[in-house]
Protein backbone atom coordinates (compact mmCIF):
# COMPACT_ATOMS: atom_id res chain seq x y z
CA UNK A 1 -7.44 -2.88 -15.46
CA UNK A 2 -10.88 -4.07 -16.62
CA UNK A 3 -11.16 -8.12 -17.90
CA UNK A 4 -13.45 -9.01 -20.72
CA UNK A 5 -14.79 -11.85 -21.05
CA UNK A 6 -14.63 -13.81 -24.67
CA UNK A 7 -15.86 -16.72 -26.33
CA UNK A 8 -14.59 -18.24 -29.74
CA UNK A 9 -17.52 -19.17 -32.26
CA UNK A 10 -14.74 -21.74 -34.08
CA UNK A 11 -13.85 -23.80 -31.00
CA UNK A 12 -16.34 -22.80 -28.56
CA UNK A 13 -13.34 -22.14 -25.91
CA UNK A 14 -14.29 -18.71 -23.66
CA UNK A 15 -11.38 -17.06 -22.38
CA UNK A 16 -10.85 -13.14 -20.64
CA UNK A 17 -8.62 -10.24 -22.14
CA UNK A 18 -7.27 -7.69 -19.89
CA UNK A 19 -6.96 -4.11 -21.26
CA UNK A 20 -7.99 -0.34 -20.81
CA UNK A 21 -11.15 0.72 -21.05
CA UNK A 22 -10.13 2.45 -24.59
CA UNK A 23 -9.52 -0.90 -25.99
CA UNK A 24 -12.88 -2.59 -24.77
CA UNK A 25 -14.21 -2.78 -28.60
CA UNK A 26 -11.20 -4.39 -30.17
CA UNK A 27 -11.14 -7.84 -31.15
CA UNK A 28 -9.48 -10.28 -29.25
CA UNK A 29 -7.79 -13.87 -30.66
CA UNK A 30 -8.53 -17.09 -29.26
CA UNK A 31 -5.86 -18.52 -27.31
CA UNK A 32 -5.70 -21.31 -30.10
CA UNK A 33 -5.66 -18.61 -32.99
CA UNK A 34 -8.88 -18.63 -34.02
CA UNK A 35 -10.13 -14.90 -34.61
CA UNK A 36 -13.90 -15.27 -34.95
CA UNK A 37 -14.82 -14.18 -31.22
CA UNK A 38 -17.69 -12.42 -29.71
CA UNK A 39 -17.46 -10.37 -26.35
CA UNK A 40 -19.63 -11.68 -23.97
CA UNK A 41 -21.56 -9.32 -21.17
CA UNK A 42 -19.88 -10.63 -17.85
CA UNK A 43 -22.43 -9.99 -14.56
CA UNK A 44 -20.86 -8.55 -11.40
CA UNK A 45 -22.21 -9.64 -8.43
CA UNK A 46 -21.80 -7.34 -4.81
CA UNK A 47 -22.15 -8.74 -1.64
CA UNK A 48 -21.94 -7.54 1.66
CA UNK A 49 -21.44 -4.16 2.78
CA UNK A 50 -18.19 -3.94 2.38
CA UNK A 51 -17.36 -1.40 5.40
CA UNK A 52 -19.99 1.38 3.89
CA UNK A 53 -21.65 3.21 6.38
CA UNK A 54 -25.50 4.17 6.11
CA UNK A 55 -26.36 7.79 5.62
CA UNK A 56 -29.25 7.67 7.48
CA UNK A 57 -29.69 6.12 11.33
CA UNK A 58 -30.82 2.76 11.16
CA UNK A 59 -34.48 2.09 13.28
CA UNK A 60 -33.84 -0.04 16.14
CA UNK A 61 -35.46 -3.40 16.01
CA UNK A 62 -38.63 -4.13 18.12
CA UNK A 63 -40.43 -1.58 15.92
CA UNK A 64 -44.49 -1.58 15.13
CA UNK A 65 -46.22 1.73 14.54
CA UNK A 66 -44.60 5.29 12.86
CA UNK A 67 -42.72 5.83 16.28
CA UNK A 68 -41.11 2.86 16.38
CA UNK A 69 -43.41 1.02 19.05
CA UNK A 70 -43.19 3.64 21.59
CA UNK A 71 -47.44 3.49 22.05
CA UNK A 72 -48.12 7.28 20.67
CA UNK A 73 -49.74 5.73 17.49
């Protein structure tokens, strides 16, 4: 289920809601009651290559020239 990420324009506190995608524009409550919040745009950040395999073969290193370093250039 996707988090959003809050913050409360009374007390300044930012908190996350969980919920389904169909509920992404409703308001939220601060966790101290306030209701004057604004949604804040998270970042996601991928690293790695998380066991995804290229689609194309990968050049092996050494390289120089459009063959790869083989001399033909």
């Amino acid at each position: 289920m996707p988090r959003y990420e809050f913050r409360c324009r009374a007390c300044g506190a930012t908190f996350e809601v969980s919920r389904p995608m169909s509920e992404a524009a409703a308001p939220a409550s601060c966790p101290d009651g306030h209701g004057d919040t604004v949604k804040l745009l998270s970042t996601v950040a991928v690293t790695g290559r998380g066991g995804v395999t290229p689609s194309a073969p990968v050049a092996p290193a050494g390289g120089g020239g459009c063959c790869g370093g083989g001399g033909c250039c």
